[in-house]
C-alpha atoms as a PDB file:
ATOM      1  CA  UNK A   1       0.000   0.000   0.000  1.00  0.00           C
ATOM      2  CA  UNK A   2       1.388   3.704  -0.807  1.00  0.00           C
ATOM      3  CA  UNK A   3       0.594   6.999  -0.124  1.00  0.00           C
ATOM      4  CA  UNK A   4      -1.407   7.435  -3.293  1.00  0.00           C
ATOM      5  CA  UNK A   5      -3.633   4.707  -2.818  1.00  0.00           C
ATOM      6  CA  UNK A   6      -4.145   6.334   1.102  1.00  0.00           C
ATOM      7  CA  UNK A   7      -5.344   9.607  -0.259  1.00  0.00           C
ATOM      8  CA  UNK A   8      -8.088   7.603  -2.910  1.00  0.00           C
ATOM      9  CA  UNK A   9      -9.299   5.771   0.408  1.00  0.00           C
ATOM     10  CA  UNK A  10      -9.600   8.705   2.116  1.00  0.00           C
ATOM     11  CA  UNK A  11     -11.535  10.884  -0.671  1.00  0.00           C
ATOM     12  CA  UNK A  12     -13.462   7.362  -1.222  1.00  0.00           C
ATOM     13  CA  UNK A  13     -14.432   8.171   2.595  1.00  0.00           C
ATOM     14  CA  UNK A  14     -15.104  11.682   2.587  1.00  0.00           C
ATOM     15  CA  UNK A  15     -17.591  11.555  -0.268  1.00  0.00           C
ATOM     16  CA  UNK A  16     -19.595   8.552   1.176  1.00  0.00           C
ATOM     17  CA  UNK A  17     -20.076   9.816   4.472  1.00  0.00           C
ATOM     18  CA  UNK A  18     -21.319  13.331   3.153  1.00  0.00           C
ATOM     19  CA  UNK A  19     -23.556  10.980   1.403  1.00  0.00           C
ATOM     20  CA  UNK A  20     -24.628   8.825   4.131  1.00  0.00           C
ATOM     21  CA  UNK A  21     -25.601  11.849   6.101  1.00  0.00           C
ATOM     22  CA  UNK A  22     -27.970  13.234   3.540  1.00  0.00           C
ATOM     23  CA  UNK A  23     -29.835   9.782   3.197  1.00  0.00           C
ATOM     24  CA  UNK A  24     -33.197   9.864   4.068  1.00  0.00           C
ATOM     25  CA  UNK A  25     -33.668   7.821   7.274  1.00  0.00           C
ATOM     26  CA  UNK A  26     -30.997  10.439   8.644  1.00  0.00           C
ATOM     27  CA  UNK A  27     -33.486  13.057   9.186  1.00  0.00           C
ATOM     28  CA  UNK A  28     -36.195  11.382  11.188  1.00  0.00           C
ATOM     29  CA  UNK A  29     -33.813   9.039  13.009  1.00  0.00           C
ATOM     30  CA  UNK A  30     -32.536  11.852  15.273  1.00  0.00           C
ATOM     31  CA  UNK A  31     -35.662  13.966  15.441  1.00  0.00           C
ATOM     32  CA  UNK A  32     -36.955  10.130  17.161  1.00  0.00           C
ATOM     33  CA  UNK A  33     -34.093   9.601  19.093  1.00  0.00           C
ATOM     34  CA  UNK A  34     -33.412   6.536  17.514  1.00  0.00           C
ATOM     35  CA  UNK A  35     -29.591   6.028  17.858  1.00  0.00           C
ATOM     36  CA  UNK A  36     -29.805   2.442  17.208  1.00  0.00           C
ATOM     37  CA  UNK A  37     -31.516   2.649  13.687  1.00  0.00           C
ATOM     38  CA  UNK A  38     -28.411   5.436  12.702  1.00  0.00           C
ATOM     39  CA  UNK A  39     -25.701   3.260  14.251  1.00  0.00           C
ATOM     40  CA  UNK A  40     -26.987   0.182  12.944  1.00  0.00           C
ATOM     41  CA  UNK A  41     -26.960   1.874   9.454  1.00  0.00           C
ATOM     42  CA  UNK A  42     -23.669   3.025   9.442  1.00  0.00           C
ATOM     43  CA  UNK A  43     -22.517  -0.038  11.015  1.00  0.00           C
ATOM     44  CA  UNK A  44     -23.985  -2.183   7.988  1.00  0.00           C
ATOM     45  CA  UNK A  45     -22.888   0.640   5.326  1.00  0.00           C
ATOM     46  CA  UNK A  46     -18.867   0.612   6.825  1.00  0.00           C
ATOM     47  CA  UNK A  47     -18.770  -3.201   7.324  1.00  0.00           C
ATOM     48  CA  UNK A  48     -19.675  -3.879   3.977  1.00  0.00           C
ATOM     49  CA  UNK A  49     -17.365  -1.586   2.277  1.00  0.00           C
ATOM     50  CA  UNK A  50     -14.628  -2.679   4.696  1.00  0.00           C
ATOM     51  CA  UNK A  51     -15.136  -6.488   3.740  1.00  0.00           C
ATOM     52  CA  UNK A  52     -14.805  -5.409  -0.253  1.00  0.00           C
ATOM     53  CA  UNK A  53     -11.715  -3.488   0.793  1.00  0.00           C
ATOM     54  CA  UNK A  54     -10.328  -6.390   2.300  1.00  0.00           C
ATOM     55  CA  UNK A  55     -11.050  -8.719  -0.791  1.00  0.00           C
ATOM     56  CA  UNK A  56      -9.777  -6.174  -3.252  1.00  0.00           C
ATOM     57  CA  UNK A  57      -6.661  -6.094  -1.614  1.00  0.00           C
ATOM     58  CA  UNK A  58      -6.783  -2.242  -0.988  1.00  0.00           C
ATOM     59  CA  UNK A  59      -6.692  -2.702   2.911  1.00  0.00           C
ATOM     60  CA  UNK A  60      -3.602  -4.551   3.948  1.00  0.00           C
ATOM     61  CA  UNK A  61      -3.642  -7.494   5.982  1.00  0.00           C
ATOM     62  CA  UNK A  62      -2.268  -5.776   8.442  1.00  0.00           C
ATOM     63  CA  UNK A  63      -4.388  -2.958   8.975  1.00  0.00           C
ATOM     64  CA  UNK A  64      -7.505  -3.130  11.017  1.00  0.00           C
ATOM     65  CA  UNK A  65     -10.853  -1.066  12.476  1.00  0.00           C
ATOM     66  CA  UNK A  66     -12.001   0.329  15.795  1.00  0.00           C
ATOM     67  CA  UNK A  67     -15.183   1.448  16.205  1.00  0.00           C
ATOM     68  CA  UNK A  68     -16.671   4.261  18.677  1.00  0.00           C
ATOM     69  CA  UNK A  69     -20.184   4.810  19.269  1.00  0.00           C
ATOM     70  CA  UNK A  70     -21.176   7.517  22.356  1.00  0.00           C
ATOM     71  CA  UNK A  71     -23.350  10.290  23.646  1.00  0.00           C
ATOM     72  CA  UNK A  72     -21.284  12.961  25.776  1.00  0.00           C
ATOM     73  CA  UNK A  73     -21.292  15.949  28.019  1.00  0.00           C
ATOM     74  CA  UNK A  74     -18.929  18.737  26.473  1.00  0.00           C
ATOM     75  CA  UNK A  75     -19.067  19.562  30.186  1.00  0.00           C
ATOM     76  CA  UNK A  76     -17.514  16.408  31.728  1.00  0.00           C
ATOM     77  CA  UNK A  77     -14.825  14.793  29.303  1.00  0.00           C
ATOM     78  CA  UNK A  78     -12.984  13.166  31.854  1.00  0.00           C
ATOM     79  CA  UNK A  79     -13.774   9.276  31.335  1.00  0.00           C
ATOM     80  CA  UNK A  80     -13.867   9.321  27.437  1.00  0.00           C
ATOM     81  CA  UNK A  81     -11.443   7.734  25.671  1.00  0.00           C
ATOM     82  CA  UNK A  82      -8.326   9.308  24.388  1.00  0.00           C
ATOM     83  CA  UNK A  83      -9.352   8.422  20.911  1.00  0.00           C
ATOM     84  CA  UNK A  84     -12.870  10.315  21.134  1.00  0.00           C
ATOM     85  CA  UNK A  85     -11.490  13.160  22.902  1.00  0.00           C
ATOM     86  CA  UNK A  86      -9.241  13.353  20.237  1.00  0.00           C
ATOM     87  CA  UNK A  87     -12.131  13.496  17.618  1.00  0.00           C
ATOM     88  CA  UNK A  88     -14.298  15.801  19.835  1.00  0.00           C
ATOM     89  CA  UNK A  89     -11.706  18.228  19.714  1.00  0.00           C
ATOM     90  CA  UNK A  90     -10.423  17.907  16.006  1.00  0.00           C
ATOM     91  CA  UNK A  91     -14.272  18.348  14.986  1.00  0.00           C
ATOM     92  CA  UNK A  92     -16.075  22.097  14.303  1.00  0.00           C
ATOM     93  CA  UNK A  93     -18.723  21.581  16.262  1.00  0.00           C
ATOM     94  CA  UNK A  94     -19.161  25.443  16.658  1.00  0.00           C
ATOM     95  CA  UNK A  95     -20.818  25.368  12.480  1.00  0.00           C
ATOM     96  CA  UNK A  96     -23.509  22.855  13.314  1.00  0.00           C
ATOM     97  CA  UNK A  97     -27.165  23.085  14.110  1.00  0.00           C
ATOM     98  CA  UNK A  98     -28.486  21.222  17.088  1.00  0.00           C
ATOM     99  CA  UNK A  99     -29.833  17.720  15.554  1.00  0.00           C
ATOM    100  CA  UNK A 100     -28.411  17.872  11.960  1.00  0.00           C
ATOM    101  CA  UNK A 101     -26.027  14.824  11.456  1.00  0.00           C
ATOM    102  CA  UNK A 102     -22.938  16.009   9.695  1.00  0.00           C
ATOM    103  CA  UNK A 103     -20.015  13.943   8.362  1.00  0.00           C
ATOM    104  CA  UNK A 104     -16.760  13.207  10.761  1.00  0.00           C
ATOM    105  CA  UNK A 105     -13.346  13.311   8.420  1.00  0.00           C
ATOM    106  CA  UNK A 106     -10.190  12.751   9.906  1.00  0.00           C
ATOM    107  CA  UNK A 107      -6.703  11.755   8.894  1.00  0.00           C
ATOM    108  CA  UNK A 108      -3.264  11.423  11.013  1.00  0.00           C
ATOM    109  CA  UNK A 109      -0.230   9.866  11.771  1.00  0.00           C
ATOM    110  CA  UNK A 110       0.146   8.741  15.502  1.00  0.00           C
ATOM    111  CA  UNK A 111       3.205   6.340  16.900  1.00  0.00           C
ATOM    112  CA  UNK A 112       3.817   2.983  14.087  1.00  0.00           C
ATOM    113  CA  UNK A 113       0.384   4.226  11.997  1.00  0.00           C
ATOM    114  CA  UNK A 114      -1.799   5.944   9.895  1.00  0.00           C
ATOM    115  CA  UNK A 115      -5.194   7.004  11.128  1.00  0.00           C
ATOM    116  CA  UNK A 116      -8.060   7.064   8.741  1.00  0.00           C
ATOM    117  CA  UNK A 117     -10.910   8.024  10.648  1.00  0.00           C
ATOM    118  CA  UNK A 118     -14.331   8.517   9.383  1.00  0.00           C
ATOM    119  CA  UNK A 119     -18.096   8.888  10.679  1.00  0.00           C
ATOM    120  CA  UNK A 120     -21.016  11.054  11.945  1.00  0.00           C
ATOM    121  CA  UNK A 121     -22.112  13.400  14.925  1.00  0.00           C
ATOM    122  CA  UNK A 122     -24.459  15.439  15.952  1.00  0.00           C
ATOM    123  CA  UNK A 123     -25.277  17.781  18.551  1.00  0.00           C
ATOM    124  CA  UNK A 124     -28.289  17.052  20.787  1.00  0.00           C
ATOM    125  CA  UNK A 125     -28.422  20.464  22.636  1.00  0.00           C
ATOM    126  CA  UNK A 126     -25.558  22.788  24.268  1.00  0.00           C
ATOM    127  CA  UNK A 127     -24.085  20.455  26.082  1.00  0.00           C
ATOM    128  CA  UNK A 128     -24.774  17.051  24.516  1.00  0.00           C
ATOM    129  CA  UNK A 129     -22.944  15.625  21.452  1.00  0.00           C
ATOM    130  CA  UNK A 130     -23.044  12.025  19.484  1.00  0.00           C
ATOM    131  CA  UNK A 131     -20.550  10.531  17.652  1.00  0.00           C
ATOM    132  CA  UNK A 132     -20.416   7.221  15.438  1.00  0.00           C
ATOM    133  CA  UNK A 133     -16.651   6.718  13.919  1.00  0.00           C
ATOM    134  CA  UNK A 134     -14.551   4.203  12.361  1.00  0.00           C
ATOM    135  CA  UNK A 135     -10.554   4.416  13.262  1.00  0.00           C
ATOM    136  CA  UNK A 136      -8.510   2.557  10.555  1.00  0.00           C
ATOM    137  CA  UNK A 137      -5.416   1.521  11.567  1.00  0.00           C
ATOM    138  CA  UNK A 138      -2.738   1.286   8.873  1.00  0.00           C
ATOM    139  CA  UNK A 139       0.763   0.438  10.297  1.00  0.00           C
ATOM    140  CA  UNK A 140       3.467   2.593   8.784  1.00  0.00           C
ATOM    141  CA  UNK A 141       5.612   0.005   7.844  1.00  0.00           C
ATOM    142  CA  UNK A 142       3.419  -0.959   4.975  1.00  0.00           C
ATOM    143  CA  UNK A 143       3.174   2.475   3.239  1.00  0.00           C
ATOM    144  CA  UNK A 144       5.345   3.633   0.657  1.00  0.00           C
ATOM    145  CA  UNK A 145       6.162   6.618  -1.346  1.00  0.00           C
ATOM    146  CA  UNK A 146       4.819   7.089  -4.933  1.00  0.00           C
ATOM    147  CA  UNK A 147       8.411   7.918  -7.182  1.00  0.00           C
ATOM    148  CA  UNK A 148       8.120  10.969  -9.505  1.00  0.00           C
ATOM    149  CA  UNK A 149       8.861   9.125 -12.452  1.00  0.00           C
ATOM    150  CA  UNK A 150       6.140   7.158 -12.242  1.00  0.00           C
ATOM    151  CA  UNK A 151       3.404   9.688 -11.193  1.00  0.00           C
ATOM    152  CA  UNK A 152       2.304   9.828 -14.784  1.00  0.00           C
ATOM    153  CA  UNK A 153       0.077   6.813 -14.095  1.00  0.00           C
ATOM    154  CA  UNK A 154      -2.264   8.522 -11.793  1.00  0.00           C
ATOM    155  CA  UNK A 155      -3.218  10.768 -14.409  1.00  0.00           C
ATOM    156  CA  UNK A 156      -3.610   7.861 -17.182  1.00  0.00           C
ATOM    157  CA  UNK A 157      -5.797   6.204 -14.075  1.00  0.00           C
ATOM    158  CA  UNK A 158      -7.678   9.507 -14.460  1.00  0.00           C
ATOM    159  CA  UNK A 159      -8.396   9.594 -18.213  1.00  0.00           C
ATOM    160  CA  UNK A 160      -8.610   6.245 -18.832  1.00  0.00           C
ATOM    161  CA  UNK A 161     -12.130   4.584 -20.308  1.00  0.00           C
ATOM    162  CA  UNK A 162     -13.110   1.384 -21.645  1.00  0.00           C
ATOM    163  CA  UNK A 163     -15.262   3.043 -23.562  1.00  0.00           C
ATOM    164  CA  UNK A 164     -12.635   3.801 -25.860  1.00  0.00           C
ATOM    165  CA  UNK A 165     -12.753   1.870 -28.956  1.00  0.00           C
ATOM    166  CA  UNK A 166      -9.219   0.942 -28.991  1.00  0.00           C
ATOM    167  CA  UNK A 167      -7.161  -1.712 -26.324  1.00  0.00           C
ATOM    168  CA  UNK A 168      -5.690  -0.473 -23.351  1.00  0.00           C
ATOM    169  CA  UNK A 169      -2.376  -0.779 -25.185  1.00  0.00           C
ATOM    170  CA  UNK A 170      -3.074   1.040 -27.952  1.00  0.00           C
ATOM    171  CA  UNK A 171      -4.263   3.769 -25.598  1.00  0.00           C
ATOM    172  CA  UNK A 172      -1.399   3.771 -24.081  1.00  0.00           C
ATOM    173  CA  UNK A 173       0.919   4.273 -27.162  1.00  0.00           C
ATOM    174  CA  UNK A 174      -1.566   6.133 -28.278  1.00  0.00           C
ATOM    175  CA  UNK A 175      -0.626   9.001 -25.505  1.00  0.00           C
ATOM    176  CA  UNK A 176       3.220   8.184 -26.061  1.00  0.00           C
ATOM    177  CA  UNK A 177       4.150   5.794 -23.533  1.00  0.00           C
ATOM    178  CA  UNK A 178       6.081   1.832 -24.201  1.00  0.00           C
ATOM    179  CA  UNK A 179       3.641  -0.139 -22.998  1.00  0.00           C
ATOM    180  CA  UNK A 180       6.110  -2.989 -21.663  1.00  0.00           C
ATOM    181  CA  UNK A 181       7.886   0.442 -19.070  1.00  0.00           C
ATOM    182  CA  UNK A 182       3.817   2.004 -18.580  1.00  0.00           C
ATOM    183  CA  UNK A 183       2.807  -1.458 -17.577  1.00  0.00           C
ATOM    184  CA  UNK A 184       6.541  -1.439 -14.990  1.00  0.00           C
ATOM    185  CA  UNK A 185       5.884   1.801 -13.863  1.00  0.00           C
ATOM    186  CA  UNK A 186       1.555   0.643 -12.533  1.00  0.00           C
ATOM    187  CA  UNK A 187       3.311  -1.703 -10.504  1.00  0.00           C
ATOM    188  CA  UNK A 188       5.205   0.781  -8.699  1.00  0.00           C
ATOM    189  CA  UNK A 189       2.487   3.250  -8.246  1.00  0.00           C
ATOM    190  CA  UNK A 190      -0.885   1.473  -7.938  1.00  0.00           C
ATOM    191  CA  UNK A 191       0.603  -2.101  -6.080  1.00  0.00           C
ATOM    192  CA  UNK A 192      -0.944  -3.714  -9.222  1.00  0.00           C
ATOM    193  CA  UNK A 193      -1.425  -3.604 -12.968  1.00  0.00           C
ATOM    194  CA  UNK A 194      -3.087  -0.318 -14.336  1.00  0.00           C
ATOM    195  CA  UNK A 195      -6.603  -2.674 -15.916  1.00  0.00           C
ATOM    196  CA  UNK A 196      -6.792  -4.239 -12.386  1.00  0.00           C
ATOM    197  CA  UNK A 197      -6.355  -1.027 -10.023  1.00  0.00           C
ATOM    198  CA  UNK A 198      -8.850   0.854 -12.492  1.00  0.00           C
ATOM    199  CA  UNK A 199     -11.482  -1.903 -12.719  1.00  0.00           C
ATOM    200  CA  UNK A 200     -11.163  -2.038  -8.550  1.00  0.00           C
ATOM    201  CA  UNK A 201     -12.067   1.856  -8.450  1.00  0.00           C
ATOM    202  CA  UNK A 202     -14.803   1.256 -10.760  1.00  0.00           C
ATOM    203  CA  UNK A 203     -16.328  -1.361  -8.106  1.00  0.00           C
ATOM    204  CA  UNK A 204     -15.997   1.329  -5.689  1.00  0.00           C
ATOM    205  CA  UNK A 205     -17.496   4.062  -7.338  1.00  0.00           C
ATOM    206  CA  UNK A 206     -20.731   0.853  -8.433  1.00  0.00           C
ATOM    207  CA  UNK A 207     -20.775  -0.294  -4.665  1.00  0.00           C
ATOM    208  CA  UNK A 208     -21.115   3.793  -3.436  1.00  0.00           C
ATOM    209  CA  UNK A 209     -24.292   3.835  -5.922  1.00  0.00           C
ATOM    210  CA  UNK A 210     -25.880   1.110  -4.402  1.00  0.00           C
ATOM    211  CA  UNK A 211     -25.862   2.250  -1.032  1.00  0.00           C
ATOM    212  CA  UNK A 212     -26.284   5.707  -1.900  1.00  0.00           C
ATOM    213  CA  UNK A 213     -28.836   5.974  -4.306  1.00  0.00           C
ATOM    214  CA  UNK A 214     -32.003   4.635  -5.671  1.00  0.00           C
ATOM    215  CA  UNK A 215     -30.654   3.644  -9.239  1.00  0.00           C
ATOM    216  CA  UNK A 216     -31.269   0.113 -10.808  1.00  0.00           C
ATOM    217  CA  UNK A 217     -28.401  -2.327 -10.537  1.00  0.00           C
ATOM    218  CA  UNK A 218     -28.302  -1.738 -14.730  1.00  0.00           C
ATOM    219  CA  UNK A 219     -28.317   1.398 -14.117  1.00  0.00           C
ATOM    220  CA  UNK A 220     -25.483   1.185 -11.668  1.00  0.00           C
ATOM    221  CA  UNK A 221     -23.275  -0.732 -14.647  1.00  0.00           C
ATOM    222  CA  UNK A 222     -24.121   2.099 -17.497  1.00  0.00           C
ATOM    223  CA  UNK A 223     -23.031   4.978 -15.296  1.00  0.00           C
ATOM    224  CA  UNK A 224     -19.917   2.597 -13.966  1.00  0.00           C
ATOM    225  CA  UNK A 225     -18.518   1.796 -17.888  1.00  0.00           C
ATOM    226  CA  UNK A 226     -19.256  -1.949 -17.001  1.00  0.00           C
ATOM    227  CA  UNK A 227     -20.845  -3.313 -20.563  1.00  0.00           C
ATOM    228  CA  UNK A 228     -23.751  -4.431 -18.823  1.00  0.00           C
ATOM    229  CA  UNK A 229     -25.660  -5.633 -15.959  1.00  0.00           C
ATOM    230  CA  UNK A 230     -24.442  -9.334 -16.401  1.00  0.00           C
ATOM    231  CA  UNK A 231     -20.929  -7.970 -16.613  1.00  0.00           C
ATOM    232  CA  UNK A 232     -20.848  -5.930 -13.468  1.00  0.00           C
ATOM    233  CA  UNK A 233     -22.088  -9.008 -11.891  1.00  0.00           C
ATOM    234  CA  UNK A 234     -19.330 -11.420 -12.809  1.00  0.00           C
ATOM    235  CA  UNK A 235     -16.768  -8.512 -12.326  1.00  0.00           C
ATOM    236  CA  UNK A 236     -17.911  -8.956  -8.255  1.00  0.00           C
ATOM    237  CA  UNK A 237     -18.306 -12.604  -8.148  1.00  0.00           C
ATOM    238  CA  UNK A 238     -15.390 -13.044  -9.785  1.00  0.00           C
ATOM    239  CA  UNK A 239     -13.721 -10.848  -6.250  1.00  0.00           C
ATOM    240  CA  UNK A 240     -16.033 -13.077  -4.032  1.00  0.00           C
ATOM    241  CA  UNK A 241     -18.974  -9.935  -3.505  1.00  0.00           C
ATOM    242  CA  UNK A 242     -22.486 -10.691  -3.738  1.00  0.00           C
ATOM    243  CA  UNK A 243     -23.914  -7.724  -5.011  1.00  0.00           C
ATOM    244  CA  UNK A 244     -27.298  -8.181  -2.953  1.00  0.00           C
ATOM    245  CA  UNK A 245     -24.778  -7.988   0.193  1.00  0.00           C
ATOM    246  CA  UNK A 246     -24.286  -4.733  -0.433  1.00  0.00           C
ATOM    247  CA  UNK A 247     -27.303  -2.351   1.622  1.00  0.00           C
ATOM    248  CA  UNK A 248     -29.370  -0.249  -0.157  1.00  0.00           C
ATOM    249  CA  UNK A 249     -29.567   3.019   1.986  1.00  0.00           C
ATOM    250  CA  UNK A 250     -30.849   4.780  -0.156  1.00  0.00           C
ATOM    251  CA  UNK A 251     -33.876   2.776  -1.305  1.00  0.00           C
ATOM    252  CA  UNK A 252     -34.986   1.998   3.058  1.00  0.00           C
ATOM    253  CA  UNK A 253     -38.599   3.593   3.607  1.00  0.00           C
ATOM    254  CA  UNK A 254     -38.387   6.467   6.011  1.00  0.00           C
ATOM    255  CA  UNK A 255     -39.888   6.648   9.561  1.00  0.00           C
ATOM    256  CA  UNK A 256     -43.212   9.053   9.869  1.00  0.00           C
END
């Protein structure tokens, strides 16, 4: 795992939380007090994408995921874990309205890791507060730097489409690059060939738009560049994910 692939995790992250927090349920769970129902969601939302993670070989083996669910008193911080303090004070609680969920974004480096951390909070009144996050551990020893020379690919990863009538290799020669030293140089920036890294981020961005909106699963493959419905569908069975594992957020009914 390198840096580069980090900072795709982490704006993976950012945009699906700002999207979980806009779902519908959202709303109505807080104005009923129903903690459980918005836990429970964002439990079943960052499981799932953490088991795809996992099989996609994005998340290194030896990374791994704290959670932190709590209600607090701004006034009496003194038994809270370090970890939540930590969050409580790194988040701008001072820009929120009482009872609107907003998105919790973090990322550091403490001691031997990496922190990604990522969730939701609210504020109940004055005083009271709620937070939901994920911590992702990722020890240091397993990150790399991206050389220079090879940066190039992130922008191919960029521009690339299947769409194109033409093969990924005439694509590539196509934009003036050896294919045998392009194909060298994915290695060393993406941890894996260029077709496989860019059909992984394609997954992503599929499994995001399931969760997070109401689109058909056909739909889901047009918008993706997947040929088709029955492709997408091989493309995940093929990585061991069952597409109907993945929750539908944004299709649950809301509470009246």
């Amino acid at each position: 795992m390198n840096f580069y692939t980090i900072s795709l995790l982490d704006d993976l992250a950012g945009r699906n939380i700002s999207k979980f927090c806009n779902l519908n349920f959202v709303k109505p769970a807080v104005l009923f007090s129903d903690q459980l129902e918005l836990s429970m969601r964002l439990q079943s939302i960052v499981d799932s994408f953490y088991a795809i993670l996992k099989k996609l070989d994005i998340i290194p083996n030896e990374a791994f995921k704290k959670e932190y669910v709590c209600s607090f008193d701004f006034t009496d911080l003194n038994d809270y874990d370090p970890t939540v303090l930590d969050v409580i004070a790194k988040t701008n609680w001072k820009a929120q309205a009482y009872k609107d969920v907003f998105p919790v974004h973090h990322r550091y480096t403490e001691g031997d890791s990496m922190h990604l951390v990522v969730g939701i909070a609210y504020l109940e009144d004055i005083r009271n507060g709620y937070l939901h996050f994920v911590d992702l551990f990722v020890p240091k020893h397993v990150l790399q730097d991206v050389p220079s020379d090879v940066s190039y690919i992130k922008d191919l990863l960029k521009s690339y489409n299947q769409g194109f009538k033409q093969t990924l290799q005439n694509y590539i020669e196509s934009e003036g690059y050896i294919y045998e030293h392009f194909q060298r140089d994915s290695k060393i920036c993406l941890g894996d060939s260029f077709y496989r890294f860019w059909l992984k981020i394609k997954m992503l961005e599929a499994v995001s738009d399931i969760a997070f909106t109401t689109l058909s699963l056909k739909e889901i493959a047009f918008k993706n560049n997947f040929s088709d419905y029955e492709n997408m569908h091989k493309v995940f069975v093929r990585n061991g994910i069952r597409l109907g594992d993945i929750p539908r957020l944004a299709k649950l009914k809301v509470r009246k």
